[in-house]
Protein backbone atom coordinates (compact mmCIF):
# COMPACT_ATOMS: atom_id res chain seq x y z
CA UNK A 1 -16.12 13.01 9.10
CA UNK A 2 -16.36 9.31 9.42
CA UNK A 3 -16.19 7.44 6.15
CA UNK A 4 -18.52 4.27 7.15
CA UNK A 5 -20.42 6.49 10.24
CA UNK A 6 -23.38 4.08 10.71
CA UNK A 7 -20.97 0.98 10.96
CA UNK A 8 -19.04 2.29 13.64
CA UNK A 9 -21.83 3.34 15.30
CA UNK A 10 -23.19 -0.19 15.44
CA UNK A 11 -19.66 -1.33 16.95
CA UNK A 12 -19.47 1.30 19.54
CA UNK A 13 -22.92 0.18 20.81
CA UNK A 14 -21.75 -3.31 21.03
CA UNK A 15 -19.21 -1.97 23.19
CA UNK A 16 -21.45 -0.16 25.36
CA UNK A 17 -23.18 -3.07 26.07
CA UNK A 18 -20.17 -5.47 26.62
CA UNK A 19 -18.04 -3.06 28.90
CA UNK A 20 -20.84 -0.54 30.29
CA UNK A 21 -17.55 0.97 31.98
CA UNK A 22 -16.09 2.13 29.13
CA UNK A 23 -16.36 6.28 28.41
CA UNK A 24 -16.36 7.81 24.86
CA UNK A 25 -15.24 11.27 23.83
CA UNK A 26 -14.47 12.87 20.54
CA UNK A 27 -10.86 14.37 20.54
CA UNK A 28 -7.98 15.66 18.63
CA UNK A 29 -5.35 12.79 18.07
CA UNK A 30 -2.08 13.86 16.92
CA UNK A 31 0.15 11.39 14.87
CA UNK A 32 3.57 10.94 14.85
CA UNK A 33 3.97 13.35 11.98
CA UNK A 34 2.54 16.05 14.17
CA UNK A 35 -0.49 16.49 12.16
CA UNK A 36 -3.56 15.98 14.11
CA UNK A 37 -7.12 15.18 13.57
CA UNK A 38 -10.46 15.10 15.61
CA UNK A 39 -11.32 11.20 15.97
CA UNK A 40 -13.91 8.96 18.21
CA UNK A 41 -12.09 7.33 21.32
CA UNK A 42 -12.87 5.30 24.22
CA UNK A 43 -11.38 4.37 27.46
CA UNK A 44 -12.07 2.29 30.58
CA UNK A 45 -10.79 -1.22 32.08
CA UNK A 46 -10.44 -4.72 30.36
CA UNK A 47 -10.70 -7.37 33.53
CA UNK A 48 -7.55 -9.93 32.86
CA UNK A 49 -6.45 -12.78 35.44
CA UNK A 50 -2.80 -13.14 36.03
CA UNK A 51 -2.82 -15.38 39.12
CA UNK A 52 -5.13 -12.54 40.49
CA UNK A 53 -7.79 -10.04 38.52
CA UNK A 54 -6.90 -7.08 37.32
CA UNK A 55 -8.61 -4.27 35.62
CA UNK A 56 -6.26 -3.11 32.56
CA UNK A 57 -6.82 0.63 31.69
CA UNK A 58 -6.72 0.89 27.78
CA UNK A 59 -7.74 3.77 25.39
CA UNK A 60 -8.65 3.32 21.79
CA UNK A 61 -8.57 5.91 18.95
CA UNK A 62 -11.27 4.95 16.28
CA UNK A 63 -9.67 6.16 12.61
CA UNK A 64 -12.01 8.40 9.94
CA UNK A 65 -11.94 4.91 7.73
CA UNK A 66 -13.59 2.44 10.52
CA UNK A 67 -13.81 -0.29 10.22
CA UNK A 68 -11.66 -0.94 6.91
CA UNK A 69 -8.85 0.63 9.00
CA UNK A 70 -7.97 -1.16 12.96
CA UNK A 71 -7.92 1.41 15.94
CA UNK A 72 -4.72 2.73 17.49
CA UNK A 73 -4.46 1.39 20.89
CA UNK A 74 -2.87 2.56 24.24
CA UNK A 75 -2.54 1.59 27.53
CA UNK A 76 -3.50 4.17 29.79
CA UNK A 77 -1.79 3.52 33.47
CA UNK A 78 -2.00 5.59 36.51
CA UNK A 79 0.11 7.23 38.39
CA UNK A 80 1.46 3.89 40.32
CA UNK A 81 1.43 1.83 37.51
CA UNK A 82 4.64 0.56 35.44
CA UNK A 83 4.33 -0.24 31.74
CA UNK A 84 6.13 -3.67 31.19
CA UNK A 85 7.31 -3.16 27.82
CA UNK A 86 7.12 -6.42 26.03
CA UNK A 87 6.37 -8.43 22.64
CA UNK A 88 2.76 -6.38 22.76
CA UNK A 89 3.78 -2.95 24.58
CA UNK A 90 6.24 -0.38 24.00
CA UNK A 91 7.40 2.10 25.95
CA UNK A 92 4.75 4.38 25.44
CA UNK A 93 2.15 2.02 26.33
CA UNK A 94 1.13 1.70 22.73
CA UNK A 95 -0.33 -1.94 22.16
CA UNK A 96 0.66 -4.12 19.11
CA UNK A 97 -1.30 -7.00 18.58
CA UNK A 98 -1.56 -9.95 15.55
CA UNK A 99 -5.44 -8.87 15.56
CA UNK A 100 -4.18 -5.41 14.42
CA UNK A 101 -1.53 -6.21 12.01
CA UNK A 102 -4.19 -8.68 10.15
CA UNK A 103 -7.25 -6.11 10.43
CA UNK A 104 -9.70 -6.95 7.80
CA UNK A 105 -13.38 -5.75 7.69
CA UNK A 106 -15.96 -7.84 8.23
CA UNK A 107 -13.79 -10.11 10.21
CA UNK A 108 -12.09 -8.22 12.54
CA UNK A 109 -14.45 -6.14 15.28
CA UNK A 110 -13.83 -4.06 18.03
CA UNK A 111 -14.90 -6.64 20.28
CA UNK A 112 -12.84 -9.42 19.16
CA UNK A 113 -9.68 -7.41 19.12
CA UNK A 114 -10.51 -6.29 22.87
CA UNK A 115 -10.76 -10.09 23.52
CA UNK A 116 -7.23 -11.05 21.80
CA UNK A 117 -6.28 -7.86 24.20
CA UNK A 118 -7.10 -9.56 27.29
CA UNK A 119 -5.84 -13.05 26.32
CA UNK A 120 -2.23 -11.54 25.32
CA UNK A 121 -2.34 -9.26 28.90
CA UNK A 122 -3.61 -12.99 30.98
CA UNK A 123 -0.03 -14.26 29.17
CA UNK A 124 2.05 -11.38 29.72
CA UNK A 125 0.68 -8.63 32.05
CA UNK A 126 1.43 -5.30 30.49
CA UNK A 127 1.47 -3.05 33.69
CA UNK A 128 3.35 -3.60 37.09
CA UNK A 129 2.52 -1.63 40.80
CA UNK A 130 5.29 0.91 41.31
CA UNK A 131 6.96 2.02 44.72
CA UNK A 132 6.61 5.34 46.09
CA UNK A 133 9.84 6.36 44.85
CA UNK A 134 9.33 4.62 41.37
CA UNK A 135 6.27 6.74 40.96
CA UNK A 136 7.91 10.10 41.60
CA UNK A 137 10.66 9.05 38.84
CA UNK A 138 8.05 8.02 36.18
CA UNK A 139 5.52 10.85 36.93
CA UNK A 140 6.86 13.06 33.83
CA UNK A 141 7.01 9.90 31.79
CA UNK A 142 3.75 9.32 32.43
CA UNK A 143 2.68 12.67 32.06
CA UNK A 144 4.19 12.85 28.62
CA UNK A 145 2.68 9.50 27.69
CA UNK A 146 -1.09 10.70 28.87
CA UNK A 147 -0.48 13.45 26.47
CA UNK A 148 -0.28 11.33 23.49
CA UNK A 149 -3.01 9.15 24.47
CA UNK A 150 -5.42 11.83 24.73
CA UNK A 151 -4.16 13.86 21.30
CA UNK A 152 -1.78 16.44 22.87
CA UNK A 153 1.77 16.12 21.74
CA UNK A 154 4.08 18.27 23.08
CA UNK A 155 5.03 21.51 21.21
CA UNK A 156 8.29 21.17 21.70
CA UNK A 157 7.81 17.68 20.48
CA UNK A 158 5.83 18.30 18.00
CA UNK A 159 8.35 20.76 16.24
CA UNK A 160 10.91 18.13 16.18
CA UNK A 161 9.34 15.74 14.49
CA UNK A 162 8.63 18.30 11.61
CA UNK A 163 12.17 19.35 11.20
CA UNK A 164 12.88 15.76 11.30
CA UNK A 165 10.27 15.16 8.61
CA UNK A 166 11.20 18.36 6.72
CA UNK A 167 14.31 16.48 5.00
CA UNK A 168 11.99 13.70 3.75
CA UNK A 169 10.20 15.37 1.36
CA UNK A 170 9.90 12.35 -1.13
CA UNK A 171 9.19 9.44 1.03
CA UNK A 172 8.17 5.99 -0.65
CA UNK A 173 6.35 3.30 1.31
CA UNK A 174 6.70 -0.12 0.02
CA UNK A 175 3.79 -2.23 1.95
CA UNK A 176 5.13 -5.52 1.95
CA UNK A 177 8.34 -7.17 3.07
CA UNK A 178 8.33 -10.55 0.89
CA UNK A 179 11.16 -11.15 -1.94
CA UNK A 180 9.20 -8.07 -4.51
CA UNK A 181 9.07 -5.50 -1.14
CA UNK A 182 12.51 -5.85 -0.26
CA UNK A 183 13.89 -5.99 -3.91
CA UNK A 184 11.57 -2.20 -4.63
CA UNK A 185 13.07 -0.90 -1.24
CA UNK A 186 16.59 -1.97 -2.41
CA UNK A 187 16.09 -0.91 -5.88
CA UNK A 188 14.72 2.31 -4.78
CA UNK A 189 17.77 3.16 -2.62
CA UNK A 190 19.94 1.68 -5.13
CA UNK A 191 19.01 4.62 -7.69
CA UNK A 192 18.81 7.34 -5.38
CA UNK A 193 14.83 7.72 -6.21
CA UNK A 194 13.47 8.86 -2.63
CA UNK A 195 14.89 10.73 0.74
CA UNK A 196 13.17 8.17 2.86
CA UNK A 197 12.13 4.62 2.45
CA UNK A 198 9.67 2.49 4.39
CA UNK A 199 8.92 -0.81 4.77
CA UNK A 200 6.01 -1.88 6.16
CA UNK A 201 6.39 -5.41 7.37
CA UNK A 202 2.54 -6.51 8.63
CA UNK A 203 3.42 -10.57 8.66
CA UNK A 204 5.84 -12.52 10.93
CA UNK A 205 7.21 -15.45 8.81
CA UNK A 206 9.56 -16.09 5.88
CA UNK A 207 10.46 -12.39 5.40
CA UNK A 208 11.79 -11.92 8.42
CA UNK A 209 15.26 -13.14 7.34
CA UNK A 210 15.54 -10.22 4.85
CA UNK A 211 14.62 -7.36 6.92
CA UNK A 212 16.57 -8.86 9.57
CA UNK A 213 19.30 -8.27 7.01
CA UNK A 214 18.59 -4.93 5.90
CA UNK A 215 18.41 -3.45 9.78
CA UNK A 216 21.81 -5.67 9.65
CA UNK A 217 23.16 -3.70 6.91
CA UNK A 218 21.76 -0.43 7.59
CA UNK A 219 20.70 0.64 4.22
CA UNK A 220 20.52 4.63 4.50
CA UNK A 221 17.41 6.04 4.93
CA UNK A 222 15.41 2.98 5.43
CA UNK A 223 12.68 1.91 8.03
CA UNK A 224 11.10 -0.96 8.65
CA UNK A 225 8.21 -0.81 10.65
CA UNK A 226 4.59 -2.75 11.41
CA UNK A 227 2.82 0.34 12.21
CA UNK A 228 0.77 1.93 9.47
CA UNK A 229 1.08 5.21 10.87
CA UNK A 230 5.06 5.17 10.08
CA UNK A 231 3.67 5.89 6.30
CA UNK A 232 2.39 8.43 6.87
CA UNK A 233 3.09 11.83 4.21
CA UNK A 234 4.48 9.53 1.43
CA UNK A 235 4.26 10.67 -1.78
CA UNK A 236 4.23 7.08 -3.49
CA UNK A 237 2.84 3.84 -1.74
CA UNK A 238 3.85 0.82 -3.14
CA UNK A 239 1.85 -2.38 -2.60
CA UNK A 240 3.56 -5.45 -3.26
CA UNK A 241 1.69 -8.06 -0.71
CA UNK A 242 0.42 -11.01 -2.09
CA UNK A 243 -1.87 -13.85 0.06
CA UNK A 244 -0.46 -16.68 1.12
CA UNK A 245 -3.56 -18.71 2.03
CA UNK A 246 -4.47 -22.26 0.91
CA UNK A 247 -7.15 -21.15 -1.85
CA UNK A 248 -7.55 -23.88 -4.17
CA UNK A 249 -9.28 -22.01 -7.52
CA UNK A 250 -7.74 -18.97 -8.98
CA UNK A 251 -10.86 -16.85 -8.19
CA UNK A 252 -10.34 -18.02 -4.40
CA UNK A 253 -6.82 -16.66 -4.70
CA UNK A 254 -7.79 -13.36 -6.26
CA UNK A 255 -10.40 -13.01 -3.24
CA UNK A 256 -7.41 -13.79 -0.74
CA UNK A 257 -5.94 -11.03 -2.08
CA UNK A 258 -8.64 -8.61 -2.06
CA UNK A 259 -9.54 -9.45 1.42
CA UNK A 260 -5.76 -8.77 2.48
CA UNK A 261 -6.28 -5.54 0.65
CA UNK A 262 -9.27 -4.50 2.83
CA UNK A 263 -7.26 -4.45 5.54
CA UNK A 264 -4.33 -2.39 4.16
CA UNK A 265 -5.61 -0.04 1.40
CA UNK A 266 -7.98 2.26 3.82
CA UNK A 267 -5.11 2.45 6.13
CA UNK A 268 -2.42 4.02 4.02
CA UNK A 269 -4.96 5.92 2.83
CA UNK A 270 -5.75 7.83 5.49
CA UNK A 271 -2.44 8.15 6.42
CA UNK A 272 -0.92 9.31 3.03
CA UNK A 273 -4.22 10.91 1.59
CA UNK A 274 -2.47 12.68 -1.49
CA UNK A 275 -0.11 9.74 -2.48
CA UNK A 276 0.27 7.79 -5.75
CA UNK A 277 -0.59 4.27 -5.36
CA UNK A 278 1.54 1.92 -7.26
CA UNK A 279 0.18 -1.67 -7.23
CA UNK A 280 2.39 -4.50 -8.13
CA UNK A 281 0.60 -6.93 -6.57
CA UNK A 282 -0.99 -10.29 -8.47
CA UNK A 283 -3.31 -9.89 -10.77
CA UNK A 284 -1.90 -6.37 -11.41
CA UNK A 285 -4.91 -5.20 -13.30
CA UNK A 286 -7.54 -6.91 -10.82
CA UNK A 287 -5.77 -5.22 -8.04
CA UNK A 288 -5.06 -1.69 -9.03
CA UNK A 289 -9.31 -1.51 -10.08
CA UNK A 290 -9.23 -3.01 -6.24
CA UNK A 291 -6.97 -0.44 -4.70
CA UNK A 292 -8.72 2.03 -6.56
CA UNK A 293 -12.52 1.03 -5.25
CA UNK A 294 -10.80 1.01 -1.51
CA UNK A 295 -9.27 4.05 -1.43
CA UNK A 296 -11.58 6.14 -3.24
CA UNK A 297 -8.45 7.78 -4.97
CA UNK A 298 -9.25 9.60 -8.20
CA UNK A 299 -7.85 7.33 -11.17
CA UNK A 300 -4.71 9.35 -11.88
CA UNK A 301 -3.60 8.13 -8.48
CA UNK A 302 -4.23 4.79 -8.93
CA UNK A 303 -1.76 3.02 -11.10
CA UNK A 304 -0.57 -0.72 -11.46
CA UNK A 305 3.58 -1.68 -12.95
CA UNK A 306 1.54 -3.07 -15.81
CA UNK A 307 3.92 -3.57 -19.00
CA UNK A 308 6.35 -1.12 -17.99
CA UNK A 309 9.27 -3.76 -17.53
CA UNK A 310 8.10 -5.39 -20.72
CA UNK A 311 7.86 -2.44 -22.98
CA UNK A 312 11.41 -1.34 -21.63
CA UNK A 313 12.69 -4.69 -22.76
CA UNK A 314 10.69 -4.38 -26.00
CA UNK A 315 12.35 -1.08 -26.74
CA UNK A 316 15.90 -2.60 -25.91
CA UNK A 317 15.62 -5.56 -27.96
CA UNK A 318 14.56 -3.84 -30.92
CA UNK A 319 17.24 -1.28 -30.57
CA UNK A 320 19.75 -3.55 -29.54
CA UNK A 321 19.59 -7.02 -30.65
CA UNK A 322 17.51 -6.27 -34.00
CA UNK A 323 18.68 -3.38 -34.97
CA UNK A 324 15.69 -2.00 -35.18
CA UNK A 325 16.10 1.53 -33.39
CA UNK A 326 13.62 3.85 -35.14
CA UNK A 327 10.93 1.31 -34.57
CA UNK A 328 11.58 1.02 -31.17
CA UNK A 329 10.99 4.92 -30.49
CA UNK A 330 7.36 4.65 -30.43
CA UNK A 331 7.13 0.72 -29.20
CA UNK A 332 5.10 -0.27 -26.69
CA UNK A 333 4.11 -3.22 -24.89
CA UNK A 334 0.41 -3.00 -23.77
CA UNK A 335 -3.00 -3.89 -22.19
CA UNK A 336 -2.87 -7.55 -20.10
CA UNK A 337 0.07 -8.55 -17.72
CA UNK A 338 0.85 -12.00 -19.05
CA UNK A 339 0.02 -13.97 -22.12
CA UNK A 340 -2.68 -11.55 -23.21
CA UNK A 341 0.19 -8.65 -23.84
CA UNK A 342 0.44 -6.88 -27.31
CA UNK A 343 3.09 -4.83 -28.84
CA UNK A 344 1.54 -1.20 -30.41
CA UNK A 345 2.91 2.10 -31.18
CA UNK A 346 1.96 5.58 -30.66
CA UNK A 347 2.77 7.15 -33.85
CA UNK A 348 4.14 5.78 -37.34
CA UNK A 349 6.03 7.64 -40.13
CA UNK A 350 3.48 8.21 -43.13
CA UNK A 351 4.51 6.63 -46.33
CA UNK A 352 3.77 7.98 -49.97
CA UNK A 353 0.95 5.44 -50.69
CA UNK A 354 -0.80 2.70 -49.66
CA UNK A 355 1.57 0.37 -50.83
CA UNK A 356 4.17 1.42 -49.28
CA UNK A 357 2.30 2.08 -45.75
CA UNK A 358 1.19 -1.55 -46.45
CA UNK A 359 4.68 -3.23 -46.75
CA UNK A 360 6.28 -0.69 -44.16
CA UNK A 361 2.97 -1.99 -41.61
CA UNK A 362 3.30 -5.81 -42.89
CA UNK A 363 7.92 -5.16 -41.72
CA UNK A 364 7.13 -3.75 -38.97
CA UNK A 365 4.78 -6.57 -37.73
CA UNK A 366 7.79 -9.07 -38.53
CA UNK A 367 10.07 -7.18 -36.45
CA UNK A 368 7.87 -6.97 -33.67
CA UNK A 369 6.73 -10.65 -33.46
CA UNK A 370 10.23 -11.83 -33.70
CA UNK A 371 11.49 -9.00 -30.54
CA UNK A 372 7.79 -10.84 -28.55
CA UNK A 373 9.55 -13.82 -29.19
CA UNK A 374 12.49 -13.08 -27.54
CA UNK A 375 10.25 -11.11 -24.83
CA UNK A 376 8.71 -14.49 -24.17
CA UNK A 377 11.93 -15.98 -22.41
CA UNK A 378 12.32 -13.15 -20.03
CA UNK A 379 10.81 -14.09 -16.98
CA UNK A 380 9.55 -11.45 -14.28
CA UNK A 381 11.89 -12.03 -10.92
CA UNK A 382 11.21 -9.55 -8.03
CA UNK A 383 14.56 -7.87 -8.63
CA UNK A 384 13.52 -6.72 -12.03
CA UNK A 385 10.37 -5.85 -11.18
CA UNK A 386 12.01 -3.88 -8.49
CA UNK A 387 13.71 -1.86 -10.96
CA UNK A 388 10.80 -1.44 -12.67
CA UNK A 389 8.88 0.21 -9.72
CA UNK A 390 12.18 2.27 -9.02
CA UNK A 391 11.97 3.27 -12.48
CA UNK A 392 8.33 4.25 -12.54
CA UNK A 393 8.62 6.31 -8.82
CA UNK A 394 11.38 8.36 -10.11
CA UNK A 395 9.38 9.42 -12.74
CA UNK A 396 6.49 10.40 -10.39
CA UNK A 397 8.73 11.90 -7.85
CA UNK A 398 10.72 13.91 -9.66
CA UNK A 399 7.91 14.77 -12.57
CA UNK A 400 9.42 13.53 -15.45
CA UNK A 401 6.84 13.55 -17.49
CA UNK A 402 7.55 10.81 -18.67
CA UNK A 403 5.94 8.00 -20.60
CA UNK A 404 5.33 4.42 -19.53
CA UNK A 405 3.24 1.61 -20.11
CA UNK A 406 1.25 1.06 -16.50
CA UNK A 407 -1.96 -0.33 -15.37
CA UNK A 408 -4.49 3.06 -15.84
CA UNK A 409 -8.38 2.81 -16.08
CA UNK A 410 -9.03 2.29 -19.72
CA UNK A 411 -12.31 2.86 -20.05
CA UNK A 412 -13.52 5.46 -22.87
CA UNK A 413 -10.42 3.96 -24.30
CA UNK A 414 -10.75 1.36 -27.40
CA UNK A 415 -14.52 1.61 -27.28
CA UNK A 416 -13.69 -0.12 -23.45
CA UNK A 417 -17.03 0.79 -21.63
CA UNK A 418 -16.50 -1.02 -18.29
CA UNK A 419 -14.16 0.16 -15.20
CA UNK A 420 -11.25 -2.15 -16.12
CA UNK A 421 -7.51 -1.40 -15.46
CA UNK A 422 -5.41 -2.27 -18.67
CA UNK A 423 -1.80 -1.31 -19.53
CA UNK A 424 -1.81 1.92 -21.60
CA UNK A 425 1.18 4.39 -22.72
CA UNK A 426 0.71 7.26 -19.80
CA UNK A 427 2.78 10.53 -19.32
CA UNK A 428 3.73 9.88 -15.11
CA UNK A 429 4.70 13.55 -13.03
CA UNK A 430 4.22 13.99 -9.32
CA UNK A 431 0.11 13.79 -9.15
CA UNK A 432 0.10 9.93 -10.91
CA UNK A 433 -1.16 9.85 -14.74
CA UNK A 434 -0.97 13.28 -15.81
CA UNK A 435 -2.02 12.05 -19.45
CA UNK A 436 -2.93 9.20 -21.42
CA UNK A 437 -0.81 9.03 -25.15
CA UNK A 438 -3.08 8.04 -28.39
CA UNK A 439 -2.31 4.83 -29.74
CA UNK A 440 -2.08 4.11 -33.23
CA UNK A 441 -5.47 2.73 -34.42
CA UNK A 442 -5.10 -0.65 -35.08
CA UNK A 443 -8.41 -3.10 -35.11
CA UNK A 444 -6.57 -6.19 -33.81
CA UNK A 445 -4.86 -4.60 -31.24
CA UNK A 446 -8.35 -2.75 -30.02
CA UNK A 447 -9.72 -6.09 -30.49
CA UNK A 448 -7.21 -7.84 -28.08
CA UNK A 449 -7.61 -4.98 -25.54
CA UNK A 450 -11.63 -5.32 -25.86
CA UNK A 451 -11.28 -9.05 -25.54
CA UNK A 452 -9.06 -8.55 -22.13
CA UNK A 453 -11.44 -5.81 -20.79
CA UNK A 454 -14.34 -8.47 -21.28
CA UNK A 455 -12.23 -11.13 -19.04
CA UNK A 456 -11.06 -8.99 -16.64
CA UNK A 457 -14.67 -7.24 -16.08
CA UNK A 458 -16.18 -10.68 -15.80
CA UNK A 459 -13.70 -11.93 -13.90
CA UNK A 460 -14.17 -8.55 -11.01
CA UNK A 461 -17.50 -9.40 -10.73
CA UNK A 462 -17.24 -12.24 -8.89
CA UNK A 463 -15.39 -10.43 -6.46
CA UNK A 464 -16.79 -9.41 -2.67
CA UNK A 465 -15.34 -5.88 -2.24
């Protein structure tokens, strides 16, 4: 059942027409999980020069979610063929290529990617001829490796990698491997939240140094990988990526970072189709309505950090610094990441009369702007937003049921009538926002969450999806 069927239609008959060689088939695929899954694939020969021309056999599996999602690619060599496992191959023959890692839709095409394919082979030729003898040693290899390549996993195989996968029952994939990525994935390990952790790294640059240091380390339980597929089955995907790009308006940021998504959000997706999505990427609220849209998730799966760090530091400084503890019960910090935040509670203790409910409101209002003063200095670094996503995936692993202040789709909420994501007191258990908790009415907070909603609906509709 292919997602975007007439698109990848259009692509494959491009291909026909550019390699009139090539042969397609529908067959079953089988992931490294062992689950499998009937998908579109096509094989034949790339011609590459390397002093001489070759013809390169390749195979390419074309995912349910083409073309928001890039194809998983093989070599397919004969019987007296070597693979020459390199920057681009592993042992398998499985081909990893930039083109891949930075997959975006429209962009990126089938075509194009089998064009970066032969440029990387003309530098570094991916098979070698074998001897006789050579041949007979790598027949069973080879054997093995046609297998995957055409969907067929060995049993035996195939019943190893469940038990292995048996003992991860909560896996947690942080996408992302920047400062915030590796301070959730340490964060995560450091409270004991999930069995398995893993880190998908998709750019080559200035994070390199820290996973380098966590593979030096060898934090328990912990995988880095650039493969999408090593996701796969996790229960809670956390997206921390953030463009890089030169955009010069805020808008053109925004976009940078949608178009990054497109590339990423249909992937994990597919291959973690019941997971929670936990967004803590920039504009929180802009791209949890974004991760949302891409994935087609229902909207209890689709939840941003929001004001969760903030509402715990609310909470503590009114209990702690202004003694202020049975206010701070019921505290929350709500609706817009930044600037645009308000504090509101879920419940207040009824007084005899108005009087009194009017002097107990007008105190409690005191108490709260002087704590959002103190809230103001407390900036957001990536290790305590780290916490904060460890904090929030415990309480969806484990089913707390308990509450927090995360980005959830408020509308119906606060007379909010358009699809915006705003922070909102939720009850969190393993299937994402199990409920959302009344707020006290208030008209100036409602009016501040109205005003945000209007901003941050405006602001999505100058957005290419």
């Amino acid at each position: 059942q292919y997602k975007f069927r007439d698109l990848t239609i259009e692509e494959l008959k491009d291909i026909s027409k550019t390699y009139p060689n090539f042969t397609f088939s529908m067959n079953t695929y089988t992931f490294k999980d062992g689950s499998q899954k009937d998908l579109l694939n096509f094989s034949g020969t790339v011609p590459v020069k390397y002093g001489n021309s070759y013809n390169i056999p390749i195979c390419l599996w074309i995912l349910d979610s083409h073309p928001f999602a890039p194809p998983i690619c093989f070599l397919k060599p004969t019987a007296n063929m070597g693979i020459a496992v390199g920057r681009h191959i592993d042992a398998r023959g499985r081909i990893y290529l930039p083109y891949l890692q930075n997959w975006s839709h429209p962009k990126s095409t089938l075509i194009g990617l089998i064009k970066e394919m032969i440029a990387k082979f003309e530098e570094e030729l991916p098979l070698y001829s074998l001897s006789s003898s050579d041949a007979a040693r790598q027949s069973e290899l080879l054997s093995y490796i046609a297998k995957i390549t055409e969907g067929e996993a060995d049993m035996k195989s195939r019943s190893k990698t469940r038990g292995r996968n048996e003992g991860y029952c909560n896996k947690i994939t942080v996408v992302g491997a920047g400062d915030l990525g590796i301070a959730c994935v340490l964060a995560v390990a450091a409270k004991d939240v999930a069995d398995k952790v893993v880190l998908l790294d998709l750019f080559e640059g200035a994070a390199k140094g820290g996973t380098m240091d966590l593979e030096i380390f060898a934090v328990p339980d912990v995988e880095i990988s650039k493969d999408f597929s090593a996701s796969a089955d996790s229960k809670v995907v956390v997206l921390t990526v953030n463009s890089l790009g030169n955009a010069q308006t805020y808008l053109d940021v925004i976009q940078s970072n949608v178009d990054l998504f497109r590339g990423i959000i249909p992937a994990v997706s597919h291959y973690s189709q019941n997971a929670v999505l936990l967004v803590a990427s920039h504009p929180v609220e802009v791209m949890t309505f974004v991760s949302w849209k891409l994935s087609s998730f229902p909207k209890s799966r689709v939840i941003g950090v929001g004001a969760n760090l903030d509402s715990e530091r609310f909470r503590y400084i009114l209990t702690n610094l202004l003694k202020a503890e049975v206010l701070a019960k019921d505290a929350w910090v709500i609706g817009e990441q930044g600037e645009y935040k308000v504090p509101s509670w879920t419940s207040c203790n009824a007084a005899a009369n108005q009087t009194e409910a009017m002097a107990a409101h007008n105190s409690r209002e005191k108490v709260a702007n002087r704590a959002m003063e103190v809230l103001k200095g407390k900036g957001q670094k990536s290790w305590s937003v780290g916490l904060s996503v460890a904090d929030l995936a415990d309480s969806i692993l484990k089913d707390k049921r308990k509450v927090h202040s995360v980005s959830t789709l408020a509308k119906g909420c606060c007379n909010i009538n358009s699809e915006v994501f705003l922070s909102l007191p939720c009850i969190l258990g393993t299937s994402g926002v199990i409920e959302m908790v009344r707020l006290e009415e208030d008209p100036l907070v409602q009016e501040k969450l109205q005003s945000s909603a209007g901003s941050i609906h405006d602001l999505q509709q100058q957005l290419k999806l």
